[in-house]
PDB file of N, CA and C in Angstrom:
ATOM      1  N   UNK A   1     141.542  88.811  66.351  1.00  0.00           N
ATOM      2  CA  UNK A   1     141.343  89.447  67.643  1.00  0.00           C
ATOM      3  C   UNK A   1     141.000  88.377  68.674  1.00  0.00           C
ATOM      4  N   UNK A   2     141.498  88.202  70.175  1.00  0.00           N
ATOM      5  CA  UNK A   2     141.219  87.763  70.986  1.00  0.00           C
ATOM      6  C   UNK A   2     140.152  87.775  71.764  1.00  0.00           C
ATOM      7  N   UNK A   3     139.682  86.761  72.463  1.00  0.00           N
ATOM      8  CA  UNK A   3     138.481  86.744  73.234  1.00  0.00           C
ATOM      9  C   UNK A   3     139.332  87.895  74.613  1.00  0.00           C
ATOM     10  N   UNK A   4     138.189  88.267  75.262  1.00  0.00           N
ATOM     11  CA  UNK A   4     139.104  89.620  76.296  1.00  0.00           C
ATOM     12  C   UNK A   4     139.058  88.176  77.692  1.00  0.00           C
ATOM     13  N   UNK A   5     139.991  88.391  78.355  1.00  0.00           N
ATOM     14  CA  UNK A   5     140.033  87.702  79.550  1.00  0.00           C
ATOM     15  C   UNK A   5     138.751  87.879  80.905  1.00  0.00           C
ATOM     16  N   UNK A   6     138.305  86.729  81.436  1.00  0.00           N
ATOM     17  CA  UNK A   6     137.137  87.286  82.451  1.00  0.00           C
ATOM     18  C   UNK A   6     137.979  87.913  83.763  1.00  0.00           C
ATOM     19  N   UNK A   7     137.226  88.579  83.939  1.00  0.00           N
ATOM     20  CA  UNK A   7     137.419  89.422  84.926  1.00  0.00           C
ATOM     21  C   UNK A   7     137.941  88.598  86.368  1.00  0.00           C
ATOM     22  N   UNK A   8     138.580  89.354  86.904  1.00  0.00           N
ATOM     23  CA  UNK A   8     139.318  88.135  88.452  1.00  0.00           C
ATOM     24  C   UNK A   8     138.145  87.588  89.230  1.00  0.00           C
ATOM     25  N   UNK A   9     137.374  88.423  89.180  1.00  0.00           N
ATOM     26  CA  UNK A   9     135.717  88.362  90.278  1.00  0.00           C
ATOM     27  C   UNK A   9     135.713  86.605  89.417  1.00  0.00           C
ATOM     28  N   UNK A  10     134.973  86.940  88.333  1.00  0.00           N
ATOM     29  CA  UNK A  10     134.636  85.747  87.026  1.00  0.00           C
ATOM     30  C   UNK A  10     135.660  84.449  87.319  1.00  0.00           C
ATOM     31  N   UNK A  11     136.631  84.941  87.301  1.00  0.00           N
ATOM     32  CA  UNK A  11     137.876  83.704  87.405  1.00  0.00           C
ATOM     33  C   UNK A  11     137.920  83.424  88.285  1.00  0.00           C
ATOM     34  N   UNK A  12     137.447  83.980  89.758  1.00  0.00           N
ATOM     35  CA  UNK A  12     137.559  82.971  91.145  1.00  0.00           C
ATOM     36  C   UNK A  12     136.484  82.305  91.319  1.00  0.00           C
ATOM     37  N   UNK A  13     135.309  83.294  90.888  1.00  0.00           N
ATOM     38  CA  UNK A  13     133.990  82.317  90.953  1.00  0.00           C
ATOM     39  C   UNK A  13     134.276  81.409  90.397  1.00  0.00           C
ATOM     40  N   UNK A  14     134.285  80.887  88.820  1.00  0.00           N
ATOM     41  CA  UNK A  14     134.695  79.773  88.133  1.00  0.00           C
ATOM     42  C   UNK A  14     135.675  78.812  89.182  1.00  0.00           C
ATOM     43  N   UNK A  15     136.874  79.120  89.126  1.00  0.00           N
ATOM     44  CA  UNK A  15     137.393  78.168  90.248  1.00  0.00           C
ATOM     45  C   UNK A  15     136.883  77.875  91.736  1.00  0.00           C
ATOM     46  N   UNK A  16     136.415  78.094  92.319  1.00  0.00           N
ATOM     47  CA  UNK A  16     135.368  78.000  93.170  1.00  0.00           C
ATOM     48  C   UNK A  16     134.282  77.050  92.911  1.00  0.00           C
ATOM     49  N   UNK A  17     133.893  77.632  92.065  1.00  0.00           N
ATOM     50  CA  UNK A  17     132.550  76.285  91.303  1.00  0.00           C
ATOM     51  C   UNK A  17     133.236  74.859  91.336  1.00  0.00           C
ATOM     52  N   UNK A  18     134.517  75.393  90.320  1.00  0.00           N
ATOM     53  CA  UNK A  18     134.736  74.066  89.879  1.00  0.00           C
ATOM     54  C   UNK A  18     135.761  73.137  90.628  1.00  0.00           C
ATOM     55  N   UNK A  19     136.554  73.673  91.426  1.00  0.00           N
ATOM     56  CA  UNK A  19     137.470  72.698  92.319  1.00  0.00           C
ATOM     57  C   UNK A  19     136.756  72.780  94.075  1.00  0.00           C
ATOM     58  N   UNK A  20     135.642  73.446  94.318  1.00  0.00           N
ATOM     59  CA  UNK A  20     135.003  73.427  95.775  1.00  0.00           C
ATOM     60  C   UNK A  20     135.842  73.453  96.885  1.00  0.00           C
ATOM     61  N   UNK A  21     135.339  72.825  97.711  1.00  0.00           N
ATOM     62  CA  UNK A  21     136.730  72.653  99.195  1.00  0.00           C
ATOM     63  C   UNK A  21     136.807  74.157  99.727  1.00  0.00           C
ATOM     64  N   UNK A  22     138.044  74.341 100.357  1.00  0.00           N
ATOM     65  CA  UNK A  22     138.362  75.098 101.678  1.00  0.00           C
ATOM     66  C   UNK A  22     139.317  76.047 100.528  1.00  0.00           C
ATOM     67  N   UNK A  23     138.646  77.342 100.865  1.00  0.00           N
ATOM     68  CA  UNK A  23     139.153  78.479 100.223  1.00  0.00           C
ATOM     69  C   UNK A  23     140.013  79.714 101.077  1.00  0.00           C
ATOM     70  N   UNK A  24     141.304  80.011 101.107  1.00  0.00           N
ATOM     71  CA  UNK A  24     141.883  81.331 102.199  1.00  0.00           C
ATOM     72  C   UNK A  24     142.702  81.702 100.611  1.00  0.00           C
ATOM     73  N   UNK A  25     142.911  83.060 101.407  1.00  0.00           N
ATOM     74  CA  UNK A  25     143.855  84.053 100.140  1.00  0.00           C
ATOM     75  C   UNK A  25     144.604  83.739  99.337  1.00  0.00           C
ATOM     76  N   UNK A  26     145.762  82.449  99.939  1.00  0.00           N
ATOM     77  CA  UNK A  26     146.647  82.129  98.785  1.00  0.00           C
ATOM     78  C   UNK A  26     145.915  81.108  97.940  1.00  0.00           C
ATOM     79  N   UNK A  27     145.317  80.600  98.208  1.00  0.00           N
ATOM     80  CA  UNK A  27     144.713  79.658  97.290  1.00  0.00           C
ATOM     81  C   UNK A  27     143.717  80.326  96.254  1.00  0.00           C
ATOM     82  N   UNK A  28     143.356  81.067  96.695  1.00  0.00           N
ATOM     83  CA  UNK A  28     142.878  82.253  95.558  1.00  0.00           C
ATOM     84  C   UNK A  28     143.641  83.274  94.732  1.00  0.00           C
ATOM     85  N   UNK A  29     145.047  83.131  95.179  1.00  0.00           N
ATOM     86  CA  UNK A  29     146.266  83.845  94.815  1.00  0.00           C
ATOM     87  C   UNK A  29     146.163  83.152  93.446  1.00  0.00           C
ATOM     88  N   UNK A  30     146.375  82.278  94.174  1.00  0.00           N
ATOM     89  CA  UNK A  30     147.008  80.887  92.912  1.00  0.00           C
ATOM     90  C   UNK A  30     146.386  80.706  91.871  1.00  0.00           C
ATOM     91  N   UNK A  31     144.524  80.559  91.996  1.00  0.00           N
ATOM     92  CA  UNK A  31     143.809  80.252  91.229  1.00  0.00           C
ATOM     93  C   UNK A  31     143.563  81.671  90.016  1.00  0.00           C
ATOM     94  N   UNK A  32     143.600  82.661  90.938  1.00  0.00           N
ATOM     95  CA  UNK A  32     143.931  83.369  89.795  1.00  0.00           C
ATOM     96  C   UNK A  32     145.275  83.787  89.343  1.00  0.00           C
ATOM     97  N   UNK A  33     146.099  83.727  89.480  1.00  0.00           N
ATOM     98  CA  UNK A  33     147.474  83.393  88.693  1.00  0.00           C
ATOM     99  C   UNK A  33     147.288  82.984  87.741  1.00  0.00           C
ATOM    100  N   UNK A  34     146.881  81.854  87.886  1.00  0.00           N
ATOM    101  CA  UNK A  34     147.077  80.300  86.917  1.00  0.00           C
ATOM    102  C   UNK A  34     145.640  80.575  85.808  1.00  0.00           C
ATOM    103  N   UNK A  35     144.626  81.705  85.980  1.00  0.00           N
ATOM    104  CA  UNK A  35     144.186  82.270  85.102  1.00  0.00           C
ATOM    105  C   UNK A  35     144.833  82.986  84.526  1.00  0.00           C
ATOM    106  N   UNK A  36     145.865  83.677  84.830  1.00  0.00           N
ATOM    107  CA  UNK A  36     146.390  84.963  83.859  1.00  0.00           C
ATOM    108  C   UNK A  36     146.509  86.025  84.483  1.00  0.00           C
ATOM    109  N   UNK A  37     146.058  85.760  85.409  1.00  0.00           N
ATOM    110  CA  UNK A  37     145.626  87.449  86.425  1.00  0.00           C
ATOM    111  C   UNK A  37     147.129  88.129  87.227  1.00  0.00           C
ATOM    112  N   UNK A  38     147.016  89.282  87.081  1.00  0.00           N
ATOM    113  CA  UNK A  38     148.290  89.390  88.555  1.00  0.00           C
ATOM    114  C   UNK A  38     147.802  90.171  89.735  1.00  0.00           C
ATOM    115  N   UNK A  39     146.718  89.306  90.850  1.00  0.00           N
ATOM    116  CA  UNK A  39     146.397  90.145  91.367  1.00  0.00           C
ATOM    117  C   UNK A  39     146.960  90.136  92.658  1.00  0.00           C
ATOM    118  N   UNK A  40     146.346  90.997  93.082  1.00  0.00           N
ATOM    119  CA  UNK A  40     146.803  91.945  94.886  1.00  0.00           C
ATOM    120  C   UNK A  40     145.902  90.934  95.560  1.00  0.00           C
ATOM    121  N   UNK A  41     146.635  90.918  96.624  1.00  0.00           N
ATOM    122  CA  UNK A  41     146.425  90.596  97.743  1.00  0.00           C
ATOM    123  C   UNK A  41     144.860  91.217  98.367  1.00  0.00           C
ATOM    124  N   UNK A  42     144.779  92.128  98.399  1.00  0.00           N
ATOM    125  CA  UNK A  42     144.114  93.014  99.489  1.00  0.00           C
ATOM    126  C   UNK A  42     142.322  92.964  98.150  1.00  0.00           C
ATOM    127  N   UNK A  43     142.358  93.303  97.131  1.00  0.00           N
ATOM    128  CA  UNK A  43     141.398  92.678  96.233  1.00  0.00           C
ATOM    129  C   UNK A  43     141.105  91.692  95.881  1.00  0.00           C
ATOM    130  N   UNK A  44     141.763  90.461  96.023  1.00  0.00           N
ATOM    131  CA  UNK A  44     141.322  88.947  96.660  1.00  0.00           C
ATOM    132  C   UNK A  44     140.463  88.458  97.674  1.00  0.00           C
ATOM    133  N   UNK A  45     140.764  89.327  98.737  1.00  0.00           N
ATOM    134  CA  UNK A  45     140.147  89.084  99.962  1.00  0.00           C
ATOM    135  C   UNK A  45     138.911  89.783  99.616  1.00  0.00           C
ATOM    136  N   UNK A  46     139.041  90.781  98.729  1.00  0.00           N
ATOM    137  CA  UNK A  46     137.441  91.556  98.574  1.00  0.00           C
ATOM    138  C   UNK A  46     136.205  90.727  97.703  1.00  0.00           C
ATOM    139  N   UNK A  47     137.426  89.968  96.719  1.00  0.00           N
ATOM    140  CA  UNK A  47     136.329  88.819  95.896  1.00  0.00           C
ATOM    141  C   UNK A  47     135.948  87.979  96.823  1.00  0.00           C
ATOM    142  N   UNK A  48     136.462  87.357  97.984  1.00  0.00           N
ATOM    143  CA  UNK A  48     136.360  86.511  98.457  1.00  0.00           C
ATOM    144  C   UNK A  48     135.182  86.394  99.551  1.00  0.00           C
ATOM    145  N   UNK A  49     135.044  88.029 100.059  1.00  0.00           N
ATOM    146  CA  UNK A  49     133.972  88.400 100.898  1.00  0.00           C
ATOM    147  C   UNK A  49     133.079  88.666  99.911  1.00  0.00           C
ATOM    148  N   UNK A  50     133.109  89.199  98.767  1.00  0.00           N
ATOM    149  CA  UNK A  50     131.611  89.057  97.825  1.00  0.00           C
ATOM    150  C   UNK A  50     130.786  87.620  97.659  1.00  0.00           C
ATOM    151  N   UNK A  51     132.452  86.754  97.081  1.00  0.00           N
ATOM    152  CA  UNK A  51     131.646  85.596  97.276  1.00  0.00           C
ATOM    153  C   UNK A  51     130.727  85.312  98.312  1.00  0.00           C
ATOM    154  N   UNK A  52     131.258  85.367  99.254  1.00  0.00           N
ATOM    155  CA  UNK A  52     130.599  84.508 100.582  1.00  0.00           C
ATOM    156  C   UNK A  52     129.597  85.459 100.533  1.00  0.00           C
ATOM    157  N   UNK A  53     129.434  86.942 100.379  1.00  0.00           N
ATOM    158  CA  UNK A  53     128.284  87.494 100.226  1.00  0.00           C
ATOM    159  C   UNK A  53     126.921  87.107  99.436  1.00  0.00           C
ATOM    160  N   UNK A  54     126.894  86.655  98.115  1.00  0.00           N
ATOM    161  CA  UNK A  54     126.772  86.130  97.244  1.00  0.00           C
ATOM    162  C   UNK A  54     126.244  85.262  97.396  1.00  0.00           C
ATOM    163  N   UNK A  55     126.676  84.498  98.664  1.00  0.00           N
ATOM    164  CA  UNK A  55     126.389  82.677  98.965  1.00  0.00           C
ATOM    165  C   UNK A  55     126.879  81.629  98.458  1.00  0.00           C
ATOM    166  N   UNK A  56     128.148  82.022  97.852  1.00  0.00           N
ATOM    167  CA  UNK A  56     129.154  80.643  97.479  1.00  0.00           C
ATOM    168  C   UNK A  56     129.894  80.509  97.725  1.00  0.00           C
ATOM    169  N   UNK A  57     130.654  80.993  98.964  1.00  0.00           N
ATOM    170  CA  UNK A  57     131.121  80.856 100.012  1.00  0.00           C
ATOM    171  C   UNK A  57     130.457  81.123 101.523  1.00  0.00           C
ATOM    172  N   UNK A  58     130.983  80.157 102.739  1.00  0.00           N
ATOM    173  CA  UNK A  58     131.116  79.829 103.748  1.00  0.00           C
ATOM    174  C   UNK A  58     131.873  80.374 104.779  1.00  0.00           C
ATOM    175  N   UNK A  59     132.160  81.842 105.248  1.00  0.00           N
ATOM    176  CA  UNK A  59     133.470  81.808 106.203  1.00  0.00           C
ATOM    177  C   UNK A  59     132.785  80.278 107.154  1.00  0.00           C
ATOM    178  N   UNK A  60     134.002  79.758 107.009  1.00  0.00           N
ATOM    179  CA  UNK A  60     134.297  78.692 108.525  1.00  0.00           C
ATOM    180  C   UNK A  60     135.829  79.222 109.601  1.00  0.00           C
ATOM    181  N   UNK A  61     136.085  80.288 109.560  1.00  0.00           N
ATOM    182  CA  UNK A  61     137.312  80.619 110.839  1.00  0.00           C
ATOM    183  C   UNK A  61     137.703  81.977 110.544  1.00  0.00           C
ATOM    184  N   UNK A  62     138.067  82.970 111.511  1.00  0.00           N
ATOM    185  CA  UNK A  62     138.316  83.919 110.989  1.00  0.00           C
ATOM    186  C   UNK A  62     139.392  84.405 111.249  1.00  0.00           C
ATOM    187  N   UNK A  63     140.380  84.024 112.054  1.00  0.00           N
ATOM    188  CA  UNK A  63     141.872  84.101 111.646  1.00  0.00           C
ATOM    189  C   UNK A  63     142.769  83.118 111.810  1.00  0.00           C
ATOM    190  N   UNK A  64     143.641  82.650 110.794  1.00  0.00           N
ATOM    191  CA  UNK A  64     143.628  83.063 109.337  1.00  0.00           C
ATOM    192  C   UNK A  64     142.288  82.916 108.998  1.00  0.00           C
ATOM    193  N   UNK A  65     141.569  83.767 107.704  1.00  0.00           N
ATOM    194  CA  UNK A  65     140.329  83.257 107.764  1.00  0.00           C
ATOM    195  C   UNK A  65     140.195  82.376 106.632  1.00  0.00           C
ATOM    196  N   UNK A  66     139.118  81.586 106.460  1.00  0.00           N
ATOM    197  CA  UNK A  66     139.035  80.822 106.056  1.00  0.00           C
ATOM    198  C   UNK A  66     137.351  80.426 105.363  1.00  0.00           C
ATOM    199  N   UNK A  67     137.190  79.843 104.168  1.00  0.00           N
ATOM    200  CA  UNK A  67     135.658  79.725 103.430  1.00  0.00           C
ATOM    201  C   UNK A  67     135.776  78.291 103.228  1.00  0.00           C
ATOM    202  N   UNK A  68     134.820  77.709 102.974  1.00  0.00           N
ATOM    203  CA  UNK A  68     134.261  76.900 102.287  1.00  0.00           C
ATOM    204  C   UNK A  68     133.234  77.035 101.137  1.00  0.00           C
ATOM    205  N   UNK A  69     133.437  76.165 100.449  1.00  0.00           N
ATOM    206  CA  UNK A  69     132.285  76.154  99.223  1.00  0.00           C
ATOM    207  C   UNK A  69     131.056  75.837  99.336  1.00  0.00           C
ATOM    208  N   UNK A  70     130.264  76.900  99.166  1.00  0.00           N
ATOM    209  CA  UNK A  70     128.944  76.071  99.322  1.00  0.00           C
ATOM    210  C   UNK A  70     128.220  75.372  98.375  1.00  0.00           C
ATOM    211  N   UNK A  71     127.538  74.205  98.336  1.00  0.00           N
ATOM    212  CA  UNK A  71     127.567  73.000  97.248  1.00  0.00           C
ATOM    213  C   UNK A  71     125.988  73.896  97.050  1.00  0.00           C
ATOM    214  N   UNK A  72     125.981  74.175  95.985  1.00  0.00           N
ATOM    215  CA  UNK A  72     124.136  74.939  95.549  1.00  0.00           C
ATOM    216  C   UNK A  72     124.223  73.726  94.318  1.00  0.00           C
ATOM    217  N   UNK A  73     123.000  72.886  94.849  1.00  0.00           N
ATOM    218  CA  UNK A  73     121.915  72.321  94.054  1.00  0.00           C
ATOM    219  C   UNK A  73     121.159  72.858  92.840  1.00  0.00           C
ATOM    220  N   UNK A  74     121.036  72.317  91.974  1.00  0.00           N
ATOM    221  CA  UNK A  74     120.594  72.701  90.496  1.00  0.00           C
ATOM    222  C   UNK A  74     118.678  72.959  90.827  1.00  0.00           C
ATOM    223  N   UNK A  75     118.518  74.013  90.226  1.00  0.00           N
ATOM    224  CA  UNK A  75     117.016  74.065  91.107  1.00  0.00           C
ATOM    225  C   UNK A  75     116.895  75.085  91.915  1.00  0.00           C
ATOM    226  N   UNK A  76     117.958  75.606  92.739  1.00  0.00           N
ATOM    227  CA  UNK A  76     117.410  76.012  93.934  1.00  0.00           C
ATOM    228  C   UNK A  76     117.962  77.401  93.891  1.00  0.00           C
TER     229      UNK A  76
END
């Protein structure tokens, strides 16, 4: 039996963590793709505002809009 796949939320956070930088929809398209995922458009953008809800993301522009990563320190 297989391990079950993480969830898209799980798989953008992870990419997020781990490649940082300037985050908009397709690049979150991509990142979860390239997990396995086939997701929508319109529920991307919803992970993407949790993130930044969350605090690991940054909106920096809002149309096109656009995040940044926020670098969180070990500790804090």
């Amino acid at each position: 039996m297989s391990e079950p796949r993480p969830s898209q939320h799980t798989s953008l956070q992870t990419a997020v963590r781990t490649y940082r930088g300037l985050w908009d929809t397709q690049r979150a398209l991509t990142a979860l793709r390239d997990a396995g995922h086939d997701p929508e458009e319109k529920y991307t953008r919803q992970i993407l505002r949790d993130l930044a809800s969350a605090g690991l993301l940054v909106k920096v522009q809002d149309r096109p809009v656009l995040y940044r990563a926020e670098v969180v320190e070990p500790g804090r």
